[in-house]
Each structure stands twice: as structure tokens, then as C-alpha cells.
C-alpha atoms as a PDB file:
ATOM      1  CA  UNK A   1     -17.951   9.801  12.899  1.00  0.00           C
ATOM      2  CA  UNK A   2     -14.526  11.142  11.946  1.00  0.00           C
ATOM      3  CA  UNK A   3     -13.132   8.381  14.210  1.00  0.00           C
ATOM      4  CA  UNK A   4     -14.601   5.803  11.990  1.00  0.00           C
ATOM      5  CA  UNK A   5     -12.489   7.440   9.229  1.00  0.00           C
ATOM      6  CA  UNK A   6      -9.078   7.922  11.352  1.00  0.00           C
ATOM      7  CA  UNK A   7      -9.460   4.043  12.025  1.00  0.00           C
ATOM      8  CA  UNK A   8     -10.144   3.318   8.526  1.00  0.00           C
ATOM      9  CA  UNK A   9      -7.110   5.284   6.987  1.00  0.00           C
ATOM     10  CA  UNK A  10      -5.104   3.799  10.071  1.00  0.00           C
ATOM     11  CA  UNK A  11      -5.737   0.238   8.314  1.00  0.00           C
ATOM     12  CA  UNK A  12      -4.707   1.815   5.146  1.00  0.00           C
ATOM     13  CA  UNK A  13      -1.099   2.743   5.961  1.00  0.00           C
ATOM     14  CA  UNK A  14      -0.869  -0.655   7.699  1.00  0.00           C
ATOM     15  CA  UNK A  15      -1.773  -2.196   4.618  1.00  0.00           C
ATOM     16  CA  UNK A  16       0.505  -0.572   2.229  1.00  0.00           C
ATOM     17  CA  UNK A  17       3.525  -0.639   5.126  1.00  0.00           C
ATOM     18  CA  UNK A  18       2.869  -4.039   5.170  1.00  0.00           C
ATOM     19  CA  UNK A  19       2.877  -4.646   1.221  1.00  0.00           C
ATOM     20  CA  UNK A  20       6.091  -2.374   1.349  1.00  0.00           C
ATOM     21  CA  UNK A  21       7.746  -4.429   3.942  1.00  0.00           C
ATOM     22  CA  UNK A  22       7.016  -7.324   2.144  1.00  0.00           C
ATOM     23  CA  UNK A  23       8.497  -6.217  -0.768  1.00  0.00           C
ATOM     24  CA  UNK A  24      11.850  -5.024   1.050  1.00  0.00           C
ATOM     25  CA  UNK A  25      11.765  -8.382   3.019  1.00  0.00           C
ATOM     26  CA  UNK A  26      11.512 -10.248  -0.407  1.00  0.00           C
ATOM     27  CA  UNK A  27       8.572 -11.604   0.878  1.00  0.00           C
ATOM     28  CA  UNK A  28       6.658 -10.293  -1.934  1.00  0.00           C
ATOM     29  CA  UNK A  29       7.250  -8.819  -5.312  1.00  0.00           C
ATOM     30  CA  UNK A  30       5.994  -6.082  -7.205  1.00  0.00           C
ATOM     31  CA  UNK A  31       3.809  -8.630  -9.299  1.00  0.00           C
ATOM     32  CA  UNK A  32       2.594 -10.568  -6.591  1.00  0.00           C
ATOM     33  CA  UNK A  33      -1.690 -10.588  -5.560  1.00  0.00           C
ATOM     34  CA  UNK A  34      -1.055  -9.870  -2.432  1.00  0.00           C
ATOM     35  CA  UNK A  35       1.138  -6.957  -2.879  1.00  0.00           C
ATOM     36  CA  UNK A  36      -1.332  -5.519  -5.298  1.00  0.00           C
ATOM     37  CA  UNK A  37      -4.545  -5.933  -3.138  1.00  0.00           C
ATOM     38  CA  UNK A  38      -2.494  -4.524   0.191  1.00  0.00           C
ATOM     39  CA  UNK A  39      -1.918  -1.559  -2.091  1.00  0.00           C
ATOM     40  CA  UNK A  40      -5.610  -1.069  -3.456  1.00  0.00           C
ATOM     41  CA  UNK A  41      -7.053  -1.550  -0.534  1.00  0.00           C
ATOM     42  CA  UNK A  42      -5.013   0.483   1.785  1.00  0.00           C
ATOM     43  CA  UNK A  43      -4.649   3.266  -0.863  1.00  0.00           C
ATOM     44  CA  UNK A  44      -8.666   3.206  -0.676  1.00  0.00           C
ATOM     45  CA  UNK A  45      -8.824   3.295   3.148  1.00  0.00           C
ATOM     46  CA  UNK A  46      -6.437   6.417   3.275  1.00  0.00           C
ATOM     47  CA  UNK A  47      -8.812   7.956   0.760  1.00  0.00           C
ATOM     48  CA  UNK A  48     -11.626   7.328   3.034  1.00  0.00           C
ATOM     49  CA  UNK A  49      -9.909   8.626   5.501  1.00  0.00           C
ATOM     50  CA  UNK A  50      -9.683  12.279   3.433  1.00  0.00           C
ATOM     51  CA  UNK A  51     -13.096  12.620   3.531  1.00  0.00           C
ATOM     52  CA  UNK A  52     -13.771  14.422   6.995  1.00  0.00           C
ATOM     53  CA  UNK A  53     -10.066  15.635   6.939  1.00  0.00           C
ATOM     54  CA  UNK A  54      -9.318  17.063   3.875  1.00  0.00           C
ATOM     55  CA  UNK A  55      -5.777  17.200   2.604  1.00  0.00           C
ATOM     56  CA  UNK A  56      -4.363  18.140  -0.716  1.00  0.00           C
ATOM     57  CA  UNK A  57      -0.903  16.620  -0.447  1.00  0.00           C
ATOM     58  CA  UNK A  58      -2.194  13.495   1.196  1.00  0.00           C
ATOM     59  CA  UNK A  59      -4.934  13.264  -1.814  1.00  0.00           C
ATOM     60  CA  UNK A  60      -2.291  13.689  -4.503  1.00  0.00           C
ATOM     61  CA  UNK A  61       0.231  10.614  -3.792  1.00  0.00           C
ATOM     62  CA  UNK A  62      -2.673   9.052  -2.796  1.00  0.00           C
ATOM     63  CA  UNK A  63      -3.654   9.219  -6.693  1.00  0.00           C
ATOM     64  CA  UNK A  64      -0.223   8.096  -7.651  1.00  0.00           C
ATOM     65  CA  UNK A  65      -0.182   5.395  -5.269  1.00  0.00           C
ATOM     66  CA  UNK A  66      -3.616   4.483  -6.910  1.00  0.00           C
ATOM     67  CA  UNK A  67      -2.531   4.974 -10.491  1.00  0.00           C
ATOM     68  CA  UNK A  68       0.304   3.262 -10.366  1.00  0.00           C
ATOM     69  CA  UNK A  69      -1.157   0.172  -8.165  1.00  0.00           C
ATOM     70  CA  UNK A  70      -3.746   0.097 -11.123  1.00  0.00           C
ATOM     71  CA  UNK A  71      -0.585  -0.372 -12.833  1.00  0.00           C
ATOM     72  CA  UNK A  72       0.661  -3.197 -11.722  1.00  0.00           C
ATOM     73  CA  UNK A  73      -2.444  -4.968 -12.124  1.00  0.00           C
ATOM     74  CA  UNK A  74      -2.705  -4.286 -15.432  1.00  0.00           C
ATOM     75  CA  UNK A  75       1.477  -5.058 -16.156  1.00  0.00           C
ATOM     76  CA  UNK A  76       0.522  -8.146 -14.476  1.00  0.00           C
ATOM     77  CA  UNK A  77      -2.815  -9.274 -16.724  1.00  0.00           C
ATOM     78  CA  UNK A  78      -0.652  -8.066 -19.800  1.00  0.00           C
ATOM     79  CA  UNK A  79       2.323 -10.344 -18.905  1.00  0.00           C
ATOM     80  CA  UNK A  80       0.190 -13.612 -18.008  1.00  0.00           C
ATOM     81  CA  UNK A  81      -0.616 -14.888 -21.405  1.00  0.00           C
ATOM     82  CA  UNK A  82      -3.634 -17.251 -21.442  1.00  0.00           C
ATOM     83  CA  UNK A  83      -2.817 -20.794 -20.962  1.00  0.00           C
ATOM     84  CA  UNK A  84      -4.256 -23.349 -23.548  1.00  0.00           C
ATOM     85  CA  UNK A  85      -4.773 -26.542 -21.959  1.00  0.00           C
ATOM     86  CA  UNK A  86      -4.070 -29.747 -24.005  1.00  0.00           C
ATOM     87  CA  UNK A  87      -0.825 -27.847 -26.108  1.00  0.00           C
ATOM     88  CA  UNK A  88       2.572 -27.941 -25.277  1.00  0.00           C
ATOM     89  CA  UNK A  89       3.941 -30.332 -22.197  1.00  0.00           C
ATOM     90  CA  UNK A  90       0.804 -29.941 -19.961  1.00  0.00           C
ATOM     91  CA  UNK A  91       2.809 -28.021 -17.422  1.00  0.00           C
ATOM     92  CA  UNK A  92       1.040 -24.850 -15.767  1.00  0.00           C
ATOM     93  CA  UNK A  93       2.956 -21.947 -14.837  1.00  0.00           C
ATOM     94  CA  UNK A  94       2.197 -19.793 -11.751  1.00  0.00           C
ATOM     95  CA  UNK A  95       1.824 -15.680 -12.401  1.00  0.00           C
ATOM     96  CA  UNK A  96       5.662 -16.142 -10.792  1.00  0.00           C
ATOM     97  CA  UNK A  97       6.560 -18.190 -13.505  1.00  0.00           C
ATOM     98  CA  UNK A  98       6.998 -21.458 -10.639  1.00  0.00           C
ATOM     99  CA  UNK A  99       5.083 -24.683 -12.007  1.00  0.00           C
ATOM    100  CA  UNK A 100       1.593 -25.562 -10.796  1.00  0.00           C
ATOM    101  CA  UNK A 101       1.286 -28.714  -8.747  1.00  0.00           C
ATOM    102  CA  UNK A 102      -0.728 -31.965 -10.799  1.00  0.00           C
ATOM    103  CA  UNK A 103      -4.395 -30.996 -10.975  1.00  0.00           C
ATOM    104  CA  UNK A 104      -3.765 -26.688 -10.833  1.00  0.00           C
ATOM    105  CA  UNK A 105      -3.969 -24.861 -13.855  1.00  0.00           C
ATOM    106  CA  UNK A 106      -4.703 -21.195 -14.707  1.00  0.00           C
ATOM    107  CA  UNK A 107      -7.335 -20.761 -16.811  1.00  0.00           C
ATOM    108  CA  UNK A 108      -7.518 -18.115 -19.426  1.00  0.00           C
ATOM    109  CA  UNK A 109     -10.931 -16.228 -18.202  1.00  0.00           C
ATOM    110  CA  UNK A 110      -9.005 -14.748 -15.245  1.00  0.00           C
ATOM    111  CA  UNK A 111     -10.058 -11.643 -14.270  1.00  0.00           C
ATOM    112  CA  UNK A 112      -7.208  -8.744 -14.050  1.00  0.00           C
ATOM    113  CA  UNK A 113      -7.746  -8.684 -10.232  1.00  0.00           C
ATOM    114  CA  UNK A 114      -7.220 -12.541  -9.556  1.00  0.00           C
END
């Protein structure tokens, strides 16, 4: 059983390495989906991991890892202001700011996790 966990919080750090080494790589940025969800989710898996291996150092960044990954979600949804289709020029901007292709647009009604 505590194996499950180990291999569980083991996918966690790879996640948020990964999302880390993205961002150093400039592969990512700090505003970026991907980034984000590599963060939840591994921040999630290392909590998992906690549970047969309790650890009150590892459980405390782990809730500012959380909190601020939270965060950025929400610094994202704030800065993404709907888009109104049919005023302006037409032209759709990407959560990076680069133009949609002919036929993509971003809809108001998205959620704070998409």
C-alpha cells in the first residue's frame, strides 16, 4: 500500500520538475495551462504521497506550492478578459496574447481551469 503512495508522490515531483524546467527552459511561462496543471497535479500527488508518511515540512511548502499554483490560475482568469465576438477587428487573442488562427476564438464562459 505505501508503495502505491511513494509511486504516486514520485509522479508528483516529476510533474512540478518538469513544469519548473519548462519554465527555466522558456518553454513555458508562469501563465501558461500547462505549467499550471503540472503544478496542481503534482502538488496533489506529493500530498498523496503524505498520507502513509507523514511529514510536516514536506506538508507545509506543499500548501504554498498549492496556494500559490491556485494563484496563478486565478491571476490568469483575472487577466483574460472575456472576448465579445462581432466588436472590434474580429481578431482573437490567445491567453499569451498571440492571435488565434481563422475559425478559433475564446469564448467568454471559460472556466478558470481551461
Amino acid at each position: 500500500m505505501d508503495t502505491a503512495f511513494t509511486i504516486a508522490g514520485l509522479f508528483g515531483v516529476a510533474m512540478v520538475i518538469t513544469a519548473y524546467m519548462g519554465l527555466q527552459l522558456e518553454r513555458m511561462t508562469s501563465r501558461s495551462l500547462s505549467y499550471l496543471w503540472l503544478n496542481l497535479i503534482g502538488s496533489l500527488l506529493i500530498f498523496l504521497s503524505l498520507i502513509p508518511a507523514w511529514n510536516l515540512p514536506s506538508f507545509v511548502i506543499e500548501c504554498f506550492w498549492l496556494g500559490i499554483t491556485l494563484y496563478g490560475f486565478w491571476r490568469r482568469k483575472k487577466a483574460l478578459p472575456p472576448l465579445v465576438l462581432g466588436e472590434g477587428d474580429g481578431k482573437a487573442l490567445s491567453p499569451m496574447g498571440r492571435g488565434l488562427g481563422e475559425g478559433q476564438h475564446r469564448h467568454h464562459w471559460i472556466s478558470i481551469f481551461l
